[in-house]
PDB file of N, CA and C in Angstrom:
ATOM      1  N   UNK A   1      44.671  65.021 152.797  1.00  0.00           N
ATOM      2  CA  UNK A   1      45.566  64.456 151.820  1.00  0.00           C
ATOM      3  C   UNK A   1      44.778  63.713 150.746  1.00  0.00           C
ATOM      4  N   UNK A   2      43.420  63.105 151.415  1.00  0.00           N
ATOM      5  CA  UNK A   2      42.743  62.488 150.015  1.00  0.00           C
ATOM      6  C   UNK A   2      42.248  63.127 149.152  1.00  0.00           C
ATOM      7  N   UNK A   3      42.156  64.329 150.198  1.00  0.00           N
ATOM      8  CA  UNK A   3      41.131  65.353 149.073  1.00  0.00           C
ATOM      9  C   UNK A   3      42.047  65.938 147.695  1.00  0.00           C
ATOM     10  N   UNK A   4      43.492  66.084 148.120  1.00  0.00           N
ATOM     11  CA  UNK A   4      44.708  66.540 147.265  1.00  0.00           C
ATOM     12  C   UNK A   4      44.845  65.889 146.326  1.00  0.00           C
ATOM     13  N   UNK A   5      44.685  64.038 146.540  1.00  0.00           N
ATOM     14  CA  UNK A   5      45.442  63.231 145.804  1.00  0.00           C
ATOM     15  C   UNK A   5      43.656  63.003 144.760  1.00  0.00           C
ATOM     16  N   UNK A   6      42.750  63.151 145.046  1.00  0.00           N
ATOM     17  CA  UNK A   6      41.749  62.699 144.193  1.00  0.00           C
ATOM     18  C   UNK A   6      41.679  64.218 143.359  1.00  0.00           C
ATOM     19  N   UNK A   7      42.118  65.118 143.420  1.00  0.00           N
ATOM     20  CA  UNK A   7      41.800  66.585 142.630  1.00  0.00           C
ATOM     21  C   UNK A   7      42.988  65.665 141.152  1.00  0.00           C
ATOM     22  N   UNK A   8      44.332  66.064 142.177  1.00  0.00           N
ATOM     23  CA  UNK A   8      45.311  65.575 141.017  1.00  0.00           C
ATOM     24  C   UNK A   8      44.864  64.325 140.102  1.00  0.00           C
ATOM     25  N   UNK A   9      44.262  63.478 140.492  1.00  0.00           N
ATOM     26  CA  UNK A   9      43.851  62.142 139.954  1.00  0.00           C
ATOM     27  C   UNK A   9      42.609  62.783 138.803  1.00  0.00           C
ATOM     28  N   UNK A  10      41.637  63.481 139.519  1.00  0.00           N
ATOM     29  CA  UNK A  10      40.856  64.135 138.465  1.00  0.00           C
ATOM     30  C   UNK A  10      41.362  65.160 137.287  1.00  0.00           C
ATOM     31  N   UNK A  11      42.231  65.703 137.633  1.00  0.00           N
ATOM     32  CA  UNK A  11      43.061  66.374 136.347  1.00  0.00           C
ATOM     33  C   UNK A  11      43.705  65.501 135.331  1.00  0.00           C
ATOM     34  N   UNK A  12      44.858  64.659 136.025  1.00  0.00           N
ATOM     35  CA  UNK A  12      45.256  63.795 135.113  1.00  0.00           C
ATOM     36  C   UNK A  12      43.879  62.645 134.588  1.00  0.00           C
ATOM     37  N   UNK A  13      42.915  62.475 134.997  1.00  0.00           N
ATOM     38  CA  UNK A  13      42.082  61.622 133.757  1.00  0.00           C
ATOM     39  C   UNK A  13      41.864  62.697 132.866  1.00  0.00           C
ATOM     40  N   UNK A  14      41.356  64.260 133.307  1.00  0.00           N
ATOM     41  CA  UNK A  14      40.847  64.729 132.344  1.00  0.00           C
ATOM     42  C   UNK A  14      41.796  65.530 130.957  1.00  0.00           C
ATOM     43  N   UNK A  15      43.137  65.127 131.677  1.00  0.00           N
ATOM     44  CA  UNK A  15      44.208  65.754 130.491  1.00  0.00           C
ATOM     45  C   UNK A  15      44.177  64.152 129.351  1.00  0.00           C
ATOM     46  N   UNK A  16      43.688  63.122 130.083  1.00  0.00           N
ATOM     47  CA  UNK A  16      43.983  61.950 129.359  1.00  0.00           C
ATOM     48  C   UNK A  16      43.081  62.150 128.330  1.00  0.00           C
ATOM     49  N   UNK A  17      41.774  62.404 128.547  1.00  0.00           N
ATOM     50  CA  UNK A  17      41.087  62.473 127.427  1.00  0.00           C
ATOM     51  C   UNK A  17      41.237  64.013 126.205  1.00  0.00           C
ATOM     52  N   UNK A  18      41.753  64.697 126.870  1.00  0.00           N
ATOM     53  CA  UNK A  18      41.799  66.412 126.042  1.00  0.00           C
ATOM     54  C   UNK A  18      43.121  65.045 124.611  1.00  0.00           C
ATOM     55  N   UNK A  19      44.052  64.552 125.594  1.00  0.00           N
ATOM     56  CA  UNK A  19      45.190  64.001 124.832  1.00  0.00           C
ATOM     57  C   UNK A  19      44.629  63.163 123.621  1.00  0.00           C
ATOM     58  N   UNK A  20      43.854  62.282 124.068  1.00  0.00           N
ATOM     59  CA  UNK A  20      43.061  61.466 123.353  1.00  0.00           C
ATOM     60  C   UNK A  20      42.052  62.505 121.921  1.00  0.00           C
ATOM     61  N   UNK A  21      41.805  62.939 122.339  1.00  0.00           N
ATOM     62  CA  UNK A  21      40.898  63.964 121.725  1.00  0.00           C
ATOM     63  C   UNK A  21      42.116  64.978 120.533  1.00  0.00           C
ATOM     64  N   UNK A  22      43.165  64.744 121.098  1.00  0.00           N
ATOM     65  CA  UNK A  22      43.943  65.928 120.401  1.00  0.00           C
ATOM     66  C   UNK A  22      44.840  64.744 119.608  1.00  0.00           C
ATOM     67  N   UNK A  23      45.151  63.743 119.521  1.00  0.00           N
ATOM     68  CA  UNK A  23      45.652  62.792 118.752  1.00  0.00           C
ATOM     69  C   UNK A  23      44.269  62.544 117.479  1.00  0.00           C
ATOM     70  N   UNK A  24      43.424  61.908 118.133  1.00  0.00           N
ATOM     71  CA  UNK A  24      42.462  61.372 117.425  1.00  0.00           C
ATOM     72  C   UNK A  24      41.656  62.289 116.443  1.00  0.00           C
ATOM     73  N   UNK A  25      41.349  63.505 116.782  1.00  0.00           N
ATOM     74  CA  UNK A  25      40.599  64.523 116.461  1.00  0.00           C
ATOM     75  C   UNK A  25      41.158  65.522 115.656  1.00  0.00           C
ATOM     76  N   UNK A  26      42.693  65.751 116.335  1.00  0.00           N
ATOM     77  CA  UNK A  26      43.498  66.993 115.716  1.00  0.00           C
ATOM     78  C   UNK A  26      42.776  68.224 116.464  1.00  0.00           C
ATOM     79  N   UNK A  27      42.298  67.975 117.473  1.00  0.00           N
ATOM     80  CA  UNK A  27      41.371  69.419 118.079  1.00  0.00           C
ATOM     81  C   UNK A  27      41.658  69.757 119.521  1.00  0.00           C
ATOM     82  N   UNK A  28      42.112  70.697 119.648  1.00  0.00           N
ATOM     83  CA  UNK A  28      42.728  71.374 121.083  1.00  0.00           C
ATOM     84  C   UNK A  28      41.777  71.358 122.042  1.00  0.00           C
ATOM     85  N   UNK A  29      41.817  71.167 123.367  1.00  0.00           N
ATOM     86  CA  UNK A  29      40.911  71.979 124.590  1.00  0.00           C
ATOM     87  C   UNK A  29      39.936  73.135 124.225  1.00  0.00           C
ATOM     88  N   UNK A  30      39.356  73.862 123.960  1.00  0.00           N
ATOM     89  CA  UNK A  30      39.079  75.200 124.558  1.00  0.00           C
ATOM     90  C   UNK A  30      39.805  75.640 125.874  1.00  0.00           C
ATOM     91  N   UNK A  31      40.208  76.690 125.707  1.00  0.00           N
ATOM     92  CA  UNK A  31      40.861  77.464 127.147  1.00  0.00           C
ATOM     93  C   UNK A  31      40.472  77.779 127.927  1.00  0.00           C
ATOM     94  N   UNK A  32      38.838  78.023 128.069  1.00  0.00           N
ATOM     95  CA  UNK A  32      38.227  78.427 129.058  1.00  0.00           C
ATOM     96  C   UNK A  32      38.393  76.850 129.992  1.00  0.00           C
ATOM     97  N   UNK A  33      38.111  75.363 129.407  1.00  0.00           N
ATOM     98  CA  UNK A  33      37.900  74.305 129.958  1.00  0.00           C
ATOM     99  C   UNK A  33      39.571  74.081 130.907  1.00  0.00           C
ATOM    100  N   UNK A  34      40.828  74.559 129.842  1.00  0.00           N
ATOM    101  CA  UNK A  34      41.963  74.436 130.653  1.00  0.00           C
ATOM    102  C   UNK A  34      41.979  74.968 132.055  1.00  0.00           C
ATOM    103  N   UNK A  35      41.398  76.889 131.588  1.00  0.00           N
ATOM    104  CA  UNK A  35      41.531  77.438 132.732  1.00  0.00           C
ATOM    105  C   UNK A  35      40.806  76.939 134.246  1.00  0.00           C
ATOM    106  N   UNK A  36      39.704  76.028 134.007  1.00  0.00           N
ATOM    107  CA  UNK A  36      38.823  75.615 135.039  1.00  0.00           C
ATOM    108  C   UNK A  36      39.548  74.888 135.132  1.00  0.00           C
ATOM    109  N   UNK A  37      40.677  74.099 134.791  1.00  0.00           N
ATOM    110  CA  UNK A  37      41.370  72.418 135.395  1.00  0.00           C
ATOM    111  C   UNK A  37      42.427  73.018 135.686  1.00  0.00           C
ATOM    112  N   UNK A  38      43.023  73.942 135.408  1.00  0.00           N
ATOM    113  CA  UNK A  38      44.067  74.419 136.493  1.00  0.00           C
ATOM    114  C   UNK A  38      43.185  75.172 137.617  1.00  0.00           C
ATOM    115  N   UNK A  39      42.252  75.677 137.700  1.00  0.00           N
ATOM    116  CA  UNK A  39      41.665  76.678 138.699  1.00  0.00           C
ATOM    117  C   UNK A  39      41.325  75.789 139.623  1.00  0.00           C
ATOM    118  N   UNK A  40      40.666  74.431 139.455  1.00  0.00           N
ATOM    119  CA  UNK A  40      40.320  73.807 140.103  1.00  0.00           C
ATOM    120  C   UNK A  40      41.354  72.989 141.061  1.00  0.00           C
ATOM    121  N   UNK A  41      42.348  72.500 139.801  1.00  0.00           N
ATOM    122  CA  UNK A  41      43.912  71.996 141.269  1.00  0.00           C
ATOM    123  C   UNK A  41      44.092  73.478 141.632  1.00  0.00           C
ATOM    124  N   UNK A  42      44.579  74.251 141.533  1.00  0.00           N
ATOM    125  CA  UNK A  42      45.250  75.272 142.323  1.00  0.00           C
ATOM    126  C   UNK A  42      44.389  75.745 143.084  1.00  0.00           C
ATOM    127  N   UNK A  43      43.318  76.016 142.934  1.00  0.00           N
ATOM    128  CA  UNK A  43      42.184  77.021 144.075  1.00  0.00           C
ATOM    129  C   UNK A  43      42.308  78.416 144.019  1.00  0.00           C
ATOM    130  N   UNK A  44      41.789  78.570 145.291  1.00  0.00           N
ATOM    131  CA  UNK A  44      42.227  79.954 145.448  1.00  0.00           C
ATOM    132  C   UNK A  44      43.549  80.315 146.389  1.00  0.00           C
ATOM    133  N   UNK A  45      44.301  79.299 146.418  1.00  0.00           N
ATOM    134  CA  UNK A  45      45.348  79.577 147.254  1.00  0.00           C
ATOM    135  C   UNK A  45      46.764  79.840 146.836  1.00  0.00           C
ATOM    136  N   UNK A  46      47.876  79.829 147.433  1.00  0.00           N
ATOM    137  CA  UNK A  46      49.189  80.090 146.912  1.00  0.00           C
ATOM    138  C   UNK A  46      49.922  78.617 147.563  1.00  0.00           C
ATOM    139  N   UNK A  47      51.104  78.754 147.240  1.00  0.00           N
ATOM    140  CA  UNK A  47      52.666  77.824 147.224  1.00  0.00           C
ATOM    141  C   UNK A  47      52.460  77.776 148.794  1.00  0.00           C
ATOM    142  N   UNK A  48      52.709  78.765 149.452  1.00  0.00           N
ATOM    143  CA  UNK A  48      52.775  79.066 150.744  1.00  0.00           C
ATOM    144  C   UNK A  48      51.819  78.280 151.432  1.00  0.00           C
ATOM    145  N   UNK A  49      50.206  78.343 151.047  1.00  0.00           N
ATOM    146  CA  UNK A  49      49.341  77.756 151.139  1.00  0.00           C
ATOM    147  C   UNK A  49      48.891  75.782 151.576  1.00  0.00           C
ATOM    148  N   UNK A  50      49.608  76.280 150.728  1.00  0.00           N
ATOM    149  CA  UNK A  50      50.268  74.482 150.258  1.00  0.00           C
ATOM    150  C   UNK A  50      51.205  73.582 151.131  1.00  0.00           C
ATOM    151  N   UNK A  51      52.037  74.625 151.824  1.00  0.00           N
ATOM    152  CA  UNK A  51      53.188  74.272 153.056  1.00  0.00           C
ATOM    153  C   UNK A  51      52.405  74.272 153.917  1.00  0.00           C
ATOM    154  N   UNK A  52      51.569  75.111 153.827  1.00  0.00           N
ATOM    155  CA  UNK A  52      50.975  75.190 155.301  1.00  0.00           C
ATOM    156  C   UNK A  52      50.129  73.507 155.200  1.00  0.00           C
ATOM    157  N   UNK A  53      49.353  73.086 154.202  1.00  0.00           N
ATOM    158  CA  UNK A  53      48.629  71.953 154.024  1.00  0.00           C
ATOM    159  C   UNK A  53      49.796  71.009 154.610  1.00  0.00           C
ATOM    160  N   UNK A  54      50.873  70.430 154.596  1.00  0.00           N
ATOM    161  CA  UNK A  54      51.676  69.339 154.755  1.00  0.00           C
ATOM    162  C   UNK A  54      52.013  69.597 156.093  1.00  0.00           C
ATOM    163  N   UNK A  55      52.465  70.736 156.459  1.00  0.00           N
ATOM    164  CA  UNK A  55      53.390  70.685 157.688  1.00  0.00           C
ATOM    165  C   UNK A  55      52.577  71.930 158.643  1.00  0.00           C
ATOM    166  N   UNK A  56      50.930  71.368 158.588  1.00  0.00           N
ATOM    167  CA  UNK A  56      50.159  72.136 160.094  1.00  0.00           C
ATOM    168  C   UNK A  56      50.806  71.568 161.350  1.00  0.00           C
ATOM    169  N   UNK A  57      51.029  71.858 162.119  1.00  0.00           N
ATOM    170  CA  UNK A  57      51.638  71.752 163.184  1.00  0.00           C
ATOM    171  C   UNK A  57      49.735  71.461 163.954  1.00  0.00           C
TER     172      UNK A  57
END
């Protein structure tokens, strides 16, 4: 569960600064950098995946 809650925690700082950057700058992400910050919360796994994380028996 820590490992879950520090990924999400690392995305949201790093959307804080893209935000910061896109107010201040007027300049978007690159997409390749998006695609690694979603790749990185999601993984290589699915939804299903994910159930299984909360409710291992």
């Amino acid at each position: 569960m820590a490992e879950l809650l520090s990924g999400i925690y690392a995305i949201g700082e790093q959307g804080e600064k893209w935000m910061t950057q896109l107010l201040r700058e007027r300049q978007v992400p690159p997409d390749k950098e998006i695609a690694q910050a979603e790749g990185f919360l999601t993984g290589p796994g699915s939804m299903e995946d994910l159930e299984l994380f909360f409710y291992d028996s």
